[in-house]
PDB file of N, CA and C in Angstrom:
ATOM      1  N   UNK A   1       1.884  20.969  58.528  1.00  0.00           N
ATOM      2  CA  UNK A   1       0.918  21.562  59.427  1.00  0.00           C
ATOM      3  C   UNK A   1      -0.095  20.530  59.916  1.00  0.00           C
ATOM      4  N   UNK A   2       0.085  19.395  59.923  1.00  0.00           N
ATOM      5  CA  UNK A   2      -0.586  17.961  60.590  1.00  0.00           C
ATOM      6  C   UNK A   2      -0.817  18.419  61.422  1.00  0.00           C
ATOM      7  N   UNK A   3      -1.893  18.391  62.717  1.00  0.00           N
ATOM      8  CA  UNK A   3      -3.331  17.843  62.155  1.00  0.00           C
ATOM      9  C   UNK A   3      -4.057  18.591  60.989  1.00  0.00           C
ATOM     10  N   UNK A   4      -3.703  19.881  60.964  1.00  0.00           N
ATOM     11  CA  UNK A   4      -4.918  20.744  60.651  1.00  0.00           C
ATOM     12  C   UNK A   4      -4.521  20.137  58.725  1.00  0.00           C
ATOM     13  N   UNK A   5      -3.398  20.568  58.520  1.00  0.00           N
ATOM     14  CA  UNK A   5      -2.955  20.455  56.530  1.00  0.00           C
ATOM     15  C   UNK A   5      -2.258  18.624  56.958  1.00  0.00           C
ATOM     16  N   UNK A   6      -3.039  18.574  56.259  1.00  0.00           N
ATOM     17  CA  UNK A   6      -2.531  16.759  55.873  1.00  0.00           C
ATOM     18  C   UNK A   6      -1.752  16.974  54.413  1.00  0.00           C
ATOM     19  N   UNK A   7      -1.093  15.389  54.035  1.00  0.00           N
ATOM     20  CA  UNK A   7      -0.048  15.655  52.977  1.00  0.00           C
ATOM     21  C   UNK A   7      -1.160  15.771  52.115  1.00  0.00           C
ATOM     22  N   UNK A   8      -1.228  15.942  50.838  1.00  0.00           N
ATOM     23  CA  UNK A   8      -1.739  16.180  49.880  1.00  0.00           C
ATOM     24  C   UNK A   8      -3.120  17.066  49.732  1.00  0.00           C
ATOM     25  N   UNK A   9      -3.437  17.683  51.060  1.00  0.00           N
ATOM     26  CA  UNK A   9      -4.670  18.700  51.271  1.00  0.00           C
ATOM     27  C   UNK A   9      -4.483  19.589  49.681  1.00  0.00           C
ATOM     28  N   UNK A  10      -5.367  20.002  49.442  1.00  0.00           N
ATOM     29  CA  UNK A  10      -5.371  21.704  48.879  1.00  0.00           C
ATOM     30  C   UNK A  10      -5.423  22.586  49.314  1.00  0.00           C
ATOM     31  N   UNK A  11      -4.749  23.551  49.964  1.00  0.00           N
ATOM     32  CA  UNK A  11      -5.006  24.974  50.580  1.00  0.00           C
ATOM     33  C   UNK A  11      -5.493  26.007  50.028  1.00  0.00           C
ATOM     34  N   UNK A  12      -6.450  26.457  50.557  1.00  0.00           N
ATOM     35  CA  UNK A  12      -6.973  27.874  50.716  1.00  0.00           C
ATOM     36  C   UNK A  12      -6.581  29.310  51.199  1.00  0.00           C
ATOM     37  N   UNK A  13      -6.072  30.265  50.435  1.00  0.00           N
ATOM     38  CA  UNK A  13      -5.434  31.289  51.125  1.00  0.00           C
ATOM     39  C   UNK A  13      -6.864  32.705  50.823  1.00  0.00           C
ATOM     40  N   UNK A  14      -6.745  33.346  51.430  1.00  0.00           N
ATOM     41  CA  UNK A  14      -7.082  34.798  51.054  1.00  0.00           C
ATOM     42  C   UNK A  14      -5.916  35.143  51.092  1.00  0.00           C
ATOM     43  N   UNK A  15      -5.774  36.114  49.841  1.00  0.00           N
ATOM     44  CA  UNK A  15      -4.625  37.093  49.245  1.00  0.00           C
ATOM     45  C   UNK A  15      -4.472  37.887  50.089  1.00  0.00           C
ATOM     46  N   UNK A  16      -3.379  38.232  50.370  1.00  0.00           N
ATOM     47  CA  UNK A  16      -2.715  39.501  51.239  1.00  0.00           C
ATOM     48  C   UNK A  16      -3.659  39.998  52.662  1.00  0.00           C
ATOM     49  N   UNK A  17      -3.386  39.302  53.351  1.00  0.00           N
ATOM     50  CA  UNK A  17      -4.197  39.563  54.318  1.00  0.00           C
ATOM     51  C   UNK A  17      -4.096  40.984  54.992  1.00  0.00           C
ATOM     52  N   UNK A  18      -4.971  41.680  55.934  1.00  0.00           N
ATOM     53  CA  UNK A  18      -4.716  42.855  56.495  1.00  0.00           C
ATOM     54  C   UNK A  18      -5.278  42.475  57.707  1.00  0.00           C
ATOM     55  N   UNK A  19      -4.868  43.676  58.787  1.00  0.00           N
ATOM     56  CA  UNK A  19      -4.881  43.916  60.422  1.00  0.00           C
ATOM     57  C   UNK A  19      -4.046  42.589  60.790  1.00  0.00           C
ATOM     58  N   UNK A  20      -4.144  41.682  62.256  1.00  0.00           N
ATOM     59  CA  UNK A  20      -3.389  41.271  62.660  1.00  0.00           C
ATOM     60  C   UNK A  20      -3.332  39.888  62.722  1.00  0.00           C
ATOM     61  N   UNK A  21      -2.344  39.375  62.512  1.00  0.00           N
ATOM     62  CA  UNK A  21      -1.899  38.411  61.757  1.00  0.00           C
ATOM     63  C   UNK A  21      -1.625  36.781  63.400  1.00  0.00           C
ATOM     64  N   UNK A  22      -1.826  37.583  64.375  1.00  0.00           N
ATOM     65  CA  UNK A  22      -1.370  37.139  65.836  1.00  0.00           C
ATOM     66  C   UNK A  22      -2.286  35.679  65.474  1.00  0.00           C
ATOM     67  N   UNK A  23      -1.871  34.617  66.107  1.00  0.00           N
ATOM     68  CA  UNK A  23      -2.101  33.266  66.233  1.00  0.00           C
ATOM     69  C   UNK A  23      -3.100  32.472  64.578  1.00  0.00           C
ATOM     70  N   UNK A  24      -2.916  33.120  63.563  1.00  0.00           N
ATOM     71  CA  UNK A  24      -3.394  33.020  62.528  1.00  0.00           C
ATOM     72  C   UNK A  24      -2.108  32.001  61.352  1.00  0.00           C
ATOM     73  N   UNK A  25      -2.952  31.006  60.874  1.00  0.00           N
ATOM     74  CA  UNK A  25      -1.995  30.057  59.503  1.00  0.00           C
ATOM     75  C   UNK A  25      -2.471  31.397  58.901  1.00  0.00           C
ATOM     76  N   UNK A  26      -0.259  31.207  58.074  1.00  0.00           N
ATOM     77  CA  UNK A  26      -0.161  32.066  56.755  1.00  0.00           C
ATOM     78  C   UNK A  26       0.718  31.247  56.233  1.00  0.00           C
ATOM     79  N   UNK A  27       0.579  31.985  54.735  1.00  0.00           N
ATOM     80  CA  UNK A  27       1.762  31.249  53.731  1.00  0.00           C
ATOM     81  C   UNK A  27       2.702  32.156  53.909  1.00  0.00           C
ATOM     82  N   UNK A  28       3.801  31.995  54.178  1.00  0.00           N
ATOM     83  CA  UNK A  28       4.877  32.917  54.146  1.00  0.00           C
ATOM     84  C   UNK A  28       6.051  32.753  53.075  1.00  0.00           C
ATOM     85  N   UNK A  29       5.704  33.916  52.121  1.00  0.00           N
ATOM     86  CA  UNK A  29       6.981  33.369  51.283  1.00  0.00           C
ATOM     87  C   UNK A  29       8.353  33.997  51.553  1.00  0.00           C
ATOM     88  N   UNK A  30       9.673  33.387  51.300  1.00  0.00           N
ATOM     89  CA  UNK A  30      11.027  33.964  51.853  1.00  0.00           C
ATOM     90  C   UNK A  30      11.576  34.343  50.448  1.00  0.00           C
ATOM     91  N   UNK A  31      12.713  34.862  50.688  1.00  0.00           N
ATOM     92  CA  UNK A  31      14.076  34.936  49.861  1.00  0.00           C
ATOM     93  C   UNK A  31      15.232  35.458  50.887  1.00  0.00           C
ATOM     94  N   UNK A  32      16.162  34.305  50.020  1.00  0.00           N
ATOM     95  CA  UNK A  32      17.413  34.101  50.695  1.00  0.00           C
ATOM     96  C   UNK A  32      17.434  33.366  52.306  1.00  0.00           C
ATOM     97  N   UNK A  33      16.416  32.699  52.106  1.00  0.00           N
ATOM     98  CA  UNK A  33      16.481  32.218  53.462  1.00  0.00           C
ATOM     99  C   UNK A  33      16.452  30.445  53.251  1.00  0.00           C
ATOM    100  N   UNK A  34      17.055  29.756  54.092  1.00  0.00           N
ATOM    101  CA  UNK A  34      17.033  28.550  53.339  1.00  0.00           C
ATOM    102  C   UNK A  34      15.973  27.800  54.959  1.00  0.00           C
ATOM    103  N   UNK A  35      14.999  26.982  54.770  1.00  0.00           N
ATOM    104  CA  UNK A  35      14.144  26.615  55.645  1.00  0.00           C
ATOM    105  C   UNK A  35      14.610  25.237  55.475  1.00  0.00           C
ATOM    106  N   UNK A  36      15.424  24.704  56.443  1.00  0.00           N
ATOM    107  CA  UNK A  36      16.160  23.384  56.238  1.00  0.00           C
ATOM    108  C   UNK A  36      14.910  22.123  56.122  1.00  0.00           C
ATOM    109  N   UNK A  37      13.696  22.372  56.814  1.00  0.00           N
ATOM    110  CA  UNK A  37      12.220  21.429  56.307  1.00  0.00           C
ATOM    111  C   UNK A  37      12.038  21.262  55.098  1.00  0.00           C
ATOM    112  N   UNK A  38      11.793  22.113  54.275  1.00  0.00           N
ATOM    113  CA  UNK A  38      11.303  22.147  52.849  1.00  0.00           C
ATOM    114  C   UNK A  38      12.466  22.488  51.706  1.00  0.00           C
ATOM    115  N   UNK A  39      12.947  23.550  52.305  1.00  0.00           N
ATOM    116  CA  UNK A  39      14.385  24.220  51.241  1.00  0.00           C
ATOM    117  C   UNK A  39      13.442  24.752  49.821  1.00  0.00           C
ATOM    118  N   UNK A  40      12.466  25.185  50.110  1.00  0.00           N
ATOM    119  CA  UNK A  40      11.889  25.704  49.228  1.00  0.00           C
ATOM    120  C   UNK A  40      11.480  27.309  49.454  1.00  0.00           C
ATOM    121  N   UNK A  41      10.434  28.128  48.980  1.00  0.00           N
ATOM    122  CA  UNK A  41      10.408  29.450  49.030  1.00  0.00           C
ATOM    123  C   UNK A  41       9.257  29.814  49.739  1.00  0.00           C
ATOM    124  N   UNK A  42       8.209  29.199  50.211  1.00  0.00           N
ATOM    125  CA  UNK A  42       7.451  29.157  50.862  1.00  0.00           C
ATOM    126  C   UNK A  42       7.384  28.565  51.853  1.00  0.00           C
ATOM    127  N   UNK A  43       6.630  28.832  53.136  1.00  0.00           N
ATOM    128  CA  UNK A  43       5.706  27.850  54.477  1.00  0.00           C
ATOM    129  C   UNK A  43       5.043  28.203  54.753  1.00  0.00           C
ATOM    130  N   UNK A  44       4.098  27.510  55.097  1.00  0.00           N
ATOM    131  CA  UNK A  44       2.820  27.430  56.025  1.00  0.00           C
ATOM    132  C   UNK A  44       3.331  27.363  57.663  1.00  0.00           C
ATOM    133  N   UNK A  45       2.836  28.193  58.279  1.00  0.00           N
ATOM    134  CA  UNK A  45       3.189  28.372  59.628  1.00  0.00           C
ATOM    135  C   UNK A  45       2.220  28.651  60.659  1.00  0.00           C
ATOM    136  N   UNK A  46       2.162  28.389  61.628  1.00  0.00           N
ATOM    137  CA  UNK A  46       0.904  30.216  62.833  1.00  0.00           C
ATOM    138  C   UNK A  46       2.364  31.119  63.182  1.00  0.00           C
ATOM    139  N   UNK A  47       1.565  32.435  62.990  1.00  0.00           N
ATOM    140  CA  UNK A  47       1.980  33.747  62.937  1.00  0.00           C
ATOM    141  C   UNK A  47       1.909  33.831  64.653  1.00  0.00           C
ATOM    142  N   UNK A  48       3.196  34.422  65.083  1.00  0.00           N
ATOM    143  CA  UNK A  48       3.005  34.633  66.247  1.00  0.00           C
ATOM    144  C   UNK A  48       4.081  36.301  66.515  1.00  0.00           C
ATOM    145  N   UNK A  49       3.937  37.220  66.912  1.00  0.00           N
ATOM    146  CA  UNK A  49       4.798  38.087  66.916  1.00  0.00           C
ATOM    147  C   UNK A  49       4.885  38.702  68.297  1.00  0.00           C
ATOM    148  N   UNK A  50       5.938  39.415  68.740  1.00  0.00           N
ATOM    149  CA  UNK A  50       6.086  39.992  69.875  1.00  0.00           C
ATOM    150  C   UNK A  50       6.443  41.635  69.249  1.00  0.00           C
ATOM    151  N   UNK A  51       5.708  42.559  70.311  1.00  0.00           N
ATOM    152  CA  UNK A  51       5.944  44.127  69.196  1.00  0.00           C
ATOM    153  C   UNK A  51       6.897  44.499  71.013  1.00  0.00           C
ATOM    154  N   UNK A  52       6.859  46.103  70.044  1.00  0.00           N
ATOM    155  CA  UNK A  52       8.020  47.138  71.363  1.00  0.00           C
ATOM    156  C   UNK A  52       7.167  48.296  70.781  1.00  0.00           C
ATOM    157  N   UNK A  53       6.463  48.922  71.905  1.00  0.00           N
ATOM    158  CA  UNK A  53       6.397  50.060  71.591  1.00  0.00           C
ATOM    159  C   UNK A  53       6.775  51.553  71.640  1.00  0.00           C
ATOM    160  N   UNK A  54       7.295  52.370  70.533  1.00  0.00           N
ATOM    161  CA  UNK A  54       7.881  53.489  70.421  1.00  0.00           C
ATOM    162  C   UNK A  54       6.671  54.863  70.166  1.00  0.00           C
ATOM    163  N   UNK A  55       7.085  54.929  71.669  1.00  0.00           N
ATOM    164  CA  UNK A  55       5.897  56.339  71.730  1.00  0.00           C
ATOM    165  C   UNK A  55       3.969  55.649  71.678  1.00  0.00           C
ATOM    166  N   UNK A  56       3.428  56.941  71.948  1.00  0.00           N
ATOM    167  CA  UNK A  56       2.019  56.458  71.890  1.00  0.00           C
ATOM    168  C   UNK A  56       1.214  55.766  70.919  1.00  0.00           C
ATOM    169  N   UNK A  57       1.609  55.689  69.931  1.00  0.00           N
ATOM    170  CA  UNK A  57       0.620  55.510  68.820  1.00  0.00           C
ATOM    171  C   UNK A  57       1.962  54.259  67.792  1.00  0.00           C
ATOM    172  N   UNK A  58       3.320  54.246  68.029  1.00  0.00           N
ATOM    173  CA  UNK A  58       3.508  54.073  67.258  1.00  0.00           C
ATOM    174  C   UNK A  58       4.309  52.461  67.662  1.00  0.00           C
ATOM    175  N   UNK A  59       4.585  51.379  66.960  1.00  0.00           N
ATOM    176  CA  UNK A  59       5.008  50.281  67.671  1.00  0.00           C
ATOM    177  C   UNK A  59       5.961  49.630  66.307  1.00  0.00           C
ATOM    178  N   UNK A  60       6.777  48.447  66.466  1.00  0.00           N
ATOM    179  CA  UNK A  60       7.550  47.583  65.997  1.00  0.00           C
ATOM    180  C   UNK A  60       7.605  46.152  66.241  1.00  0.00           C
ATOM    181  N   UNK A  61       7.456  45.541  65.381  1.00  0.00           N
ATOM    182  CA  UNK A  61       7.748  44.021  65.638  1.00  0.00           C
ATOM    183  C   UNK A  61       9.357  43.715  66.160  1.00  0.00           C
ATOM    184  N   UNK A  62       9.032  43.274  67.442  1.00  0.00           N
ATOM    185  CA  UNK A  62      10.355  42.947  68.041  1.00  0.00           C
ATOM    186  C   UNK A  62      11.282  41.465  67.427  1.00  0.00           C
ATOM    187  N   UNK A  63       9.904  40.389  66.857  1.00  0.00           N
ATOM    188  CA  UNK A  63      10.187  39.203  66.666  1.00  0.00           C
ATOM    189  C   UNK A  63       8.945  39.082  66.172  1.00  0.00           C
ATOM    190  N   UNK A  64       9.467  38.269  65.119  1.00  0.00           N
ATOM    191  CA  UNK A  64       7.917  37.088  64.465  1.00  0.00           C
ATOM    192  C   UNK A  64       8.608  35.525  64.359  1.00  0.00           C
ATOM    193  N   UNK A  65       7.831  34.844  64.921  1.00  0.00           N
ATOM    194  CA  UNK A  65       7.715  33.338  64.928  1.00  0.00           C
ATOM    195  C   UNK A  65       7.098  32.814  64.459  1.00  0.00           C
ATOM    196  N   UNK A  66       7.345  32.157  62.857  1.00  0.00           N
ATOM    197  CA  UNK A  66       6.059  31.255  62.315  1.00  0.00           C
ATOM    198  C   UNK A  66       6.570  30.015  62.766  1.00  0.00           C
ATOM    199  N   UNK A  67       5.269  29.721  63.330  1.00  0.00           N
ATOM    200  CA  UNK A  67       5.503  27.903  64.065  1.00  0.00           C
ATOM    201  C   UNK A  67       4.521  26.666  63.755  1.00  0.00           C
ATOM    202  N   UNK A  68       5.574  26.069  63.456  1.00  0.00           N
ATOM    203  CA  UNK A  68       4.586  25.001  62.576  1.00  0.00           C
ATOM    204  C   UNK A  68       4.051  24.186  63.794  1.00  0.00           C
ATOM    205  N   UNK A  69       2.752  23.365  63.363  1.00  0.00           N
ATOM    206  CA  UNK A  69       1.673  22.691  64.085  1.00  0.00           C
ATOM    207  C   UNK A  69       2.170  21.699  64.732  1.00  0.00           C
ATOM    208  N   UNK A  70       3.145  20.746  63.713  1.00  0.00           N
ATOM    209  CA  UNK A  70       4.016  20.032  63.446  1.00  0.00           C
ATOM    210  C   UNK A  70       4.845  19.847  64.555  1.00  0.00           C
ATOM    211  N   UNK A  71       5.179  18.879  65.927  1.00  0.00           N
ATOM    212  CA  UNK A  71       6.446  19.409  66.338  1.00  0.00           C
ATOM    213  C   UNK A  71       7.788  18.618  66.078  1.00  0.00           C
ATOM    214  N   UNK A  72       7.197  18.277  64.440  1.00  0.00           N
ATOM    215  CA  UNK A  72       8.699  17.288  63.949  1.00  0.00           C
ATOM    216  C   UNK A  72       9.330  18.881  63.121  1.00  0.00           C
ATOM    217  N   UNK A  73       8.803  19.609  62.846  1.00  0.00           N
ATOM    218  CA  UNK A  73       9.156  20.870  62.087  1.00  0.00           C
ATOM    219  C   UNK A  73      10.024  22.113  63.182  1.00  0.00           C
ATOM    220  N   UNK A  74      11.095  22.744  62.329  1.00  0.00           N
ATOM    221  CA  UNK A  74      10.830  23.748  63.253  1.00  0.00           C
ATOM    222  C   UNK A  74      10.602  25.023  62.868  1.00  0.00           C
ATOM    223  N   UNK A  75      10.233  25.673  63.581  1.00  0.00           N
ATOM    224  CA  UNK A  75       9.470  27.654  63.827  1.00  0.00           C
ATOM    225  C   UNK A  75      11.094  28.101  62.556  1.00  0.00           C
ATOM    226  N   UNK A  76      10.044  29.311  62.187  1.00  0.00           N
ATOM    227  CA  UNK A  76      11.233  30.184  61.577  1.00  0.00           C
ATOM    228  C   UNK A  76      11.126  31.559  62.506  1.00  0.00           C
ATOM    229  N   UNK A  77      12.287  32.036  63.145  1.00  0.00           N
ATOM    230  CA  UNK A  77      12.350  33.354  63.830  1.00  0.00           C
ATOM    231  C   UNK A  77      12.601  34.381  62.616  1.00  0.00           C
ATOM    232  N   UNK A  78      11.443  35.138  62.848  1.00  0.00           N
ATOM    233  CA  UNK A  78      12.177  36.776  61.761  1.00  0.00           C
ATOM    234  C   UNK A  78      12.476  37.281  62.634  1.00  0.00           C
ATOM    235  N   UNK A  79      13.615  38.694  62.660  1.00  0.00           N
ATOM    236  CA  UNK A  79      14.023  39.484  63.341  1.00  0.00           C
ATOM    237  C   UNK A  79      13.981  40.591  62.233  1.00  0.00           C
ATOM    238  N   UNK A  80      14.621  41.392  63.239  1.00  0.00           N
ATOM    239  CA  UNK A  80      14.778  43.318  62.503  1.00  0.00           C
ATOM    240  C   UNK A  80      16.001  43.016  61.263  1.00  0.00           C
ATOM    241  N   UNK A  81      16.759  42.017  61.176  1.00  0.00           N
ATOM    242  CA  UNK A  81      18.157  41.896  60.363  1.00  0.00           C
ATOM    243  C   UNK A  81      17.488  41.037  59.208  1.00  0.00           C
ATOM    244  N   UNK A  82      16.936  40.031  59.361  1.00  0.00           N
ATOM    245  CA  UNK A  82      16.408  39.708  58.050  1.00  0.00           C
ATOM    246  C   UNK A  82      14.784  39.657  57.844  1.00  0.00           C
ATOM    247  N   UNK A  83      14.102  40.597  58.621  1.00  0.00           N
ATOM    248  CA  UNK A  83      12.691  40.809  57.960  1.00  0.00           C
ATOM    249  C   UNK A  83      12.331  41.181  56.233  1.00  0.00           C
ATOM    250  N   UNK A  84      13.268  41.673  55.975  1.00  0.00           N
ATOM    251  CA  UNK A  84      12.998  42.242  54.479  1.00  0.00           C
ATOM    252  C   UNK A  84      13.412  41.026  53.761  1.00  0.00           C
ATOM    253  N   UNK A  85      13.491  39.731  54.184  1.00  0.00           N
ATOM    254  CA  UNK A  85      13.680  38.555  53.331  1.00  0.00           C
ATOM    255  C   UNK A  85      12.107  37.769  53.468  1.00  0.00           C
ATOM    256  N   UNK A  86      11.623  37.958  53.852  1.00  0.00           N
ATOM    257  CA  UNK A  86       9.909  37.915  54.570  1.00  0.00           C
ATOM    258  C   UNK A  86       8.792  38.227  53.994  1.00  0.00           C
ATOM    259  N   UNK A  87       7.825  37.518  53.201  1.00  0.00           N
ATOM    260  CA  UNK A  87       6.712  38.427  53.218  1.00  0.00           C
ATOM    261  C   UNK A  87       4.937  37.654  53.646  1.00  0.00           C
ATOM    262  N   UNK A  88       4.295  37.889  53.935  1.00  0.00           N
ATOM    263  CA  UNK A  88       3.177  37.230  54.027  1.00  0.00           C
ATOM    264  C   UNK A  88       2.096  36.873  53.439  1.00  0.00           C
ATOM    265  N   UNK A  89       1.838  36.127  52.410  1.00  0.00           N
ATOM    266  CA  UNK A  89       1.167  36.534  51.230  1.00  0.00           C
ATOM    267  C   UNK A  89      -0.422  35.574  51.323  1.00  0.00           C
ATOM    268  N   UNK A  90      -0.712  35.529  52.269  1.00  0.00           N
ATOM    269  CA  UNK A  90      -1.847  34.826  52.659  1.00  0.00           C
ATOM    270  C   UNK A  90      -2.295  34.133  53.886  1.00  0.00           C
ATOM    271  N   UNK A  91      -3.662  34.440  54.002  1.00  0.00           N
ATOM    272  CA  UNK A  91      -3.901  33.860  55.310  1.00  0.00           C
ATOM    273  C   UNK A  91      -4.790  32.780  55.217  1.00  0.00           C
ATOM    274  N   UNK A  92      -4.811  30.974  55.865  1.00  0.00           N
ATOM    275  CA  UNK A  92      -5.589  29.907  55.837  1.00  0.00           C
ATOM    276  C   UNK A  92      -6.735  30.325  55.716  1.00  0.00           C
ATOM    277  N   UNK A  93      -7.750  29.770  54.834  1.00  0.00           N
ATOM    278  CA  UNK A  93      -8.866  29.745  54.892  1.00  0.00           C
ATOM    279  C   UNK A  93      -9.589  28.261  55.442  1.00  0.00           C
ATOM    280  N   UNK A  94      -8.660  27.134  54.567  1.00  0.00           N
ATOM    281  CA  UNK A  94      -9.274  25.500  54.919  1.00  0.00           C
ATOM    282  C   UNK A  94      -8.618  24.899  53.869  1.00  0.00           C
ATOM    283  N   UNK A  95      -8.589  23.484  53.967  1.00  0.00           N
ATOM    284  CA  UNK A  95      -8.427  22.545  53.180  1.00  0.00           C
ATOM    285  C   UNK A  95     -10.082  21.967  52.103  1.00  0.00           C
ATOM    286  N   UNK A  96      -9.124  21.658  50.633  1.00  0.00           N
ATOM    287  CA  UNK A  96     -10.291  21.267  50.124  1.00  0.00           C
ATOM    288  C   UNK A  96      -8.894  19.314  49.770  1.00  0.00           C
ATOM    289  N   UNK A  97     -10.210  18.463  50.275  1.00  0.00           N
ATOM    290  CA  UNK A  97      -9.114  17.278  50.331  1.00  0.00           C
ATOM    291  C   UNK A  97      -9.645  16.444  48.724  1.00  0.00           C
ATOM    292  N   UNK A  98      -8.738  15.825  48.441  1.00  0.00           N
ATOM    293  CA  UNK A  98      -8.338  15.749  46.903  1.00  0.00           C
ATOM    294  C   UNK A  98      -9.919  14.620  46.713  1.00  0.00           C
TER     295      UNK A  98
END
């Protein structure tokens, strides 16, 4: 996430974030998904989503794009087929540098 997360930063999350997540760093942790950057279970990304809405009140994420800052990295697309491999378990607060 260069500029903003340099290598060895410390990150700051608030736990489980709530309301909307639109142009916001999160940690996103996966399963079963292999993120050919890291190959690990987590990323740091910006949250970007596109919704569809069904009826007045009620809507769906059409697509979520976490996209890294980075443009040596690339974005992970969620869709409706593997969202439930997905979860969001924090939102940036800042770096504390070592």
């Amino acid at each position: 996430m260069e500029p903003i997360i340099n290598d060895g930063d410390y990150c700051v999350f608030r736990a489980n974030p709530a309301g909307s997540r639109q142009g916001k760093i999160v940690l996103a942790q996966h399963y079963n998904f292999y993120d050919a950057d890291y190959t690990g279970g987590y990323s740091i990304k910006t949250y970007h989503s596109k919704k569809k809405q069904e009826g007045p009140e009620n809507w769906t994420h059409e697509e979520i794009v976490l996209e890294p800052k980075n443009a040596n990295y690339n974005p992970i697309i969620i869709n409706e087929e593997n969202s439930e491999e997905f979860r969001i378990v924090g939102e940036f607060v800042g770096t504390i540098k070592p």
